[in-house]
Protein backbone atom coordinates (compact mmCIF):
# COMPACT_ATOMS: atom_id res chain seq x y z
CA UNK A 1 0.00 0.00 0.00
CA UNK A 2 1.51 2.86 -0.88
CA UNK A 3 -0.48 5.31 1.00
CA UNK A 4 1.11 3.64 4.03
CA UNK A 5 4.58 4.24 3.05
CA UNK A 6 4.30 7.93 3.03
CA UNK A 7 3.97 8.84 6.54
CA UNK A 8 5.55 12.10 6.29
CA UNK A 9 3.37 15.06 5.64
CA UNK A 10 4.00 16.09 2.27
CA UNK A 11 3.58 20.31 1.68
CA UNK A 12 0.44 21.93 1.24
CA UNK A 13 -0.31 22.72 -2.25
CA UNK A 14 -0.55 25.79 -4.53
CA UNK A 15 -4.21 26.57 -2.88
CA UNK A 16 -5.27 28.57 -6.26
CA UNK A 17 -4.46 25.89 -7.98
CA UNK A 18 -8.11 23.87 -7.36
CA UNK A 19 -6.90 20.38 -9.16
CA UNK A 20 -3.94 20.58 -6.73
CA UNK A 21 -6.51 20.84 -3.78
CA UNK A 22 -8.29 18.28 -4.74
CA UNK A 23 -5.52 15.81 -5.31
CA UNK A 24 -3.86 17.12 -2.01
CA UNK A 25 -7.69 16.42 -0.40
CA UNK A 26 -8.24 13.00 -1.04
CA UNK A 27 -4.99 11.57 -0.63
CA UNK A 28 -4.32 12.86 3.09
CA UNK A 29 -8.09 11.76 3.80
CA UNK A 30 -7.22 8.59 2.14
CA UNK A 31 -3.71 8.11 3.78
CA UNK A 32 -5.33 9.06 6.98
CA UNK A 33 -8.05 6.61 6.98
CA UNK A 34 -5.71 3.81 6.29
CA UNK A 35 -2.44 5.03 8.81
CA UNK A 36 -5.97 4.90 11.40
CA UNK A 37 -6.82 1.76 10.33
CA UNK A 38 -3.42 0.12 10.78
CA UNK A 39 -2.94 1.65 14.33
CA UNK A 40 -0.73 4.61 13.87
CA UNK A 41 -3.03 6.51 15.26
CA UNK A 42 -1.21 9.87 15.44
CA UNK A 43 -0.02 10.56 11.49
CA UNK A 44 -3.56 9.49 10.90
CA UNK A 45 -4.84 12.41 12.72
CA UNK A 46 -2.31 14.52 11.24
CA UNK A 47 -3.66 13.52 7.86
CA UNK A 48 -6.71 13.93 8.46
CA UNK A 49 -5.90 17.56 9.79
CA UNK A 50 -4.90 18.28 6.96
CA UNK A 51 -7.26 17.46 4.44
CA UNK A 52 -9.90 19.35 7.26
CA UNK A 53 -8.12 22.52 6.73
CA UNK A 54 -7.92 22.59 2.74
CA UNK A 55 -11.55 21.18 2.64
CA UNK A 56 -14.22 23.38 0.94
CA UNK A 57 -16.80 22.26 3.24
CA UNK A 58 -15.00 21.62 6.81
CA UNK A 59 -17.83 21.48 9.06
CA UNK A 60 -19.75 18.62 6.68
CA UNK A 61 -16.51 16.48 6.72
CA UNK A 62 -16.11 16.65 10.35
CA UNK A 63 -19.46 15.82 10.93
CA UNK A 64 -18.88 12.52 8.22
CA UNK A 65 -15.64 11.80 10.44
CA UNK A 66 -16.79 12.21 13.78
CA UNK A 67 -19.58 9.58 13.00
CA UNK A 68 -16.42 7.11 11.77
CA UNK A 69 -13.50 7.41 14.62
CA UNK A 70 -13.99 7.04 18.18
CA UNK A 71 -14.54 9.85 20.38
CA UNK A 72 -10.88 10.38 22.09
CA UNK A 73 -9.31 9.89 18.75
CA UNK A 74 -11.93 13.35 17.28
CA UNK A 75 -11.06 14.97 20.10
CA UNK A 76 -7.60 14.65 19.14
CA UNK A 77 -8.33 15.63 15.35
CA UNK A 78 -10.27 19.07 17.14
CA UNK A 79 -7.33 19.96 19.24
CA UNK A 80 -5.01 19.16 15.88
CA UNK A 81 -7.12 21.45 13.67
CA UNK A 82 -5.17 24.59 14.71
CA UNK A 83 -1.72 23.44 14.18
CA UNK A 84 -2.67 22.15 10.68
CA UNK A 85 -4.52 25.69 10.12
CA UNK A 86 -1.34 27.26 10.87
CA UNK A 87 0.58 25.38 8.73
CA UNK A 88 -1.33 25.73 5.67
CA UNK A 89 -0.83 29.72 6.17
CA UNK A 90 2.82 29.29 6.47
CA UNK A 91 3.20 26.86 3.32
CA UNK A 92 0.72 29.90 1.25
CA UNK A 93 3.05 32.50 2.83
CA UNK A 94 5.88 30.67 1.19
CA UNK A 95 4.37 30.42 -1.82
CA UNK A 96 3.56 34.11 -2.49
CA UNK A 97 7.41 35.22 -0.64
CA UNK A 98 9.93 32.64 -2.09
CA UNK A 99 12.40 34.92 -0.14
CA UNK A 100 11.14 33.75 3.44
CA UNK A 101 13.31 32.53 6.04
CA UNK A 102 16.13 33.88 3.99
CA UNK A 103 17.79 36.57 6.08
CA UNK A 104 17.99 40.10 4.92
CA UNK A 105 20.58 42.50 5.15
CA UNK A 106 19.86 45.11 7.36
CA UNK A 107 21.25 48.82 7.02
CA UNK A 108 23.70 48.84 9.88
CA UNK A 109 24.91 45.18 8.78
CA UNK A 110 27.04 47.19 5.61
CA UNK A 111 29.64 49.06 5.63
């Protein structure tokens, strides 16, 4: 399976670009589901965070997943909402700046 054997998070995708969205949608729900299903409970949730946050209609899909996992393991996803939120803004912030995190000379730094 090779949903399995990418565990690691892979970046958020152009968010203008809707086919991107999509793709990027359905295969951390899908990875998700199955990284759940085989016990690994926490890149599941991350997975699942993320295809929440880049999800047209948030609210519905919660509602669809919090009929499917067990309560403790929801609560988890709520709590992980945030953190996935947050880095969704960063990876668009990086997309529109391709110059941050790179420092920048300052006036007093030349001579």
């Amino acid at each position: 399976m090779e949903a399995l054997t990418k565990k690691r998070c892979p970046g958020f995708p152009d968010l203008y670009d809707l086919e991107a969205v999509q793709k990027f949608f359905l295969q951390e729900l899908q990875t998700g589901e199955d990284l759940i299903a085989s016990g690994e409970y926490e890149e599941g949730i991350e997975h699942l965070s993320n295809a929440v946050v880049v999800c047209g209609s948030p609210q519905q899909l919660l509602a669809v997943i919090q009929q499917t996992l067990p309560p403790p393991l929801f609560q988890v996803l709520i709590t992980r909402l945030p953190i996935a939120s947050q880095r969704m803004s960063q990876a668009e912030t990086a997309s529109v700046d391709p110059l941050q995190g790179v420092p920048q000379l300052q006036d007093d730094d030349v001579e």
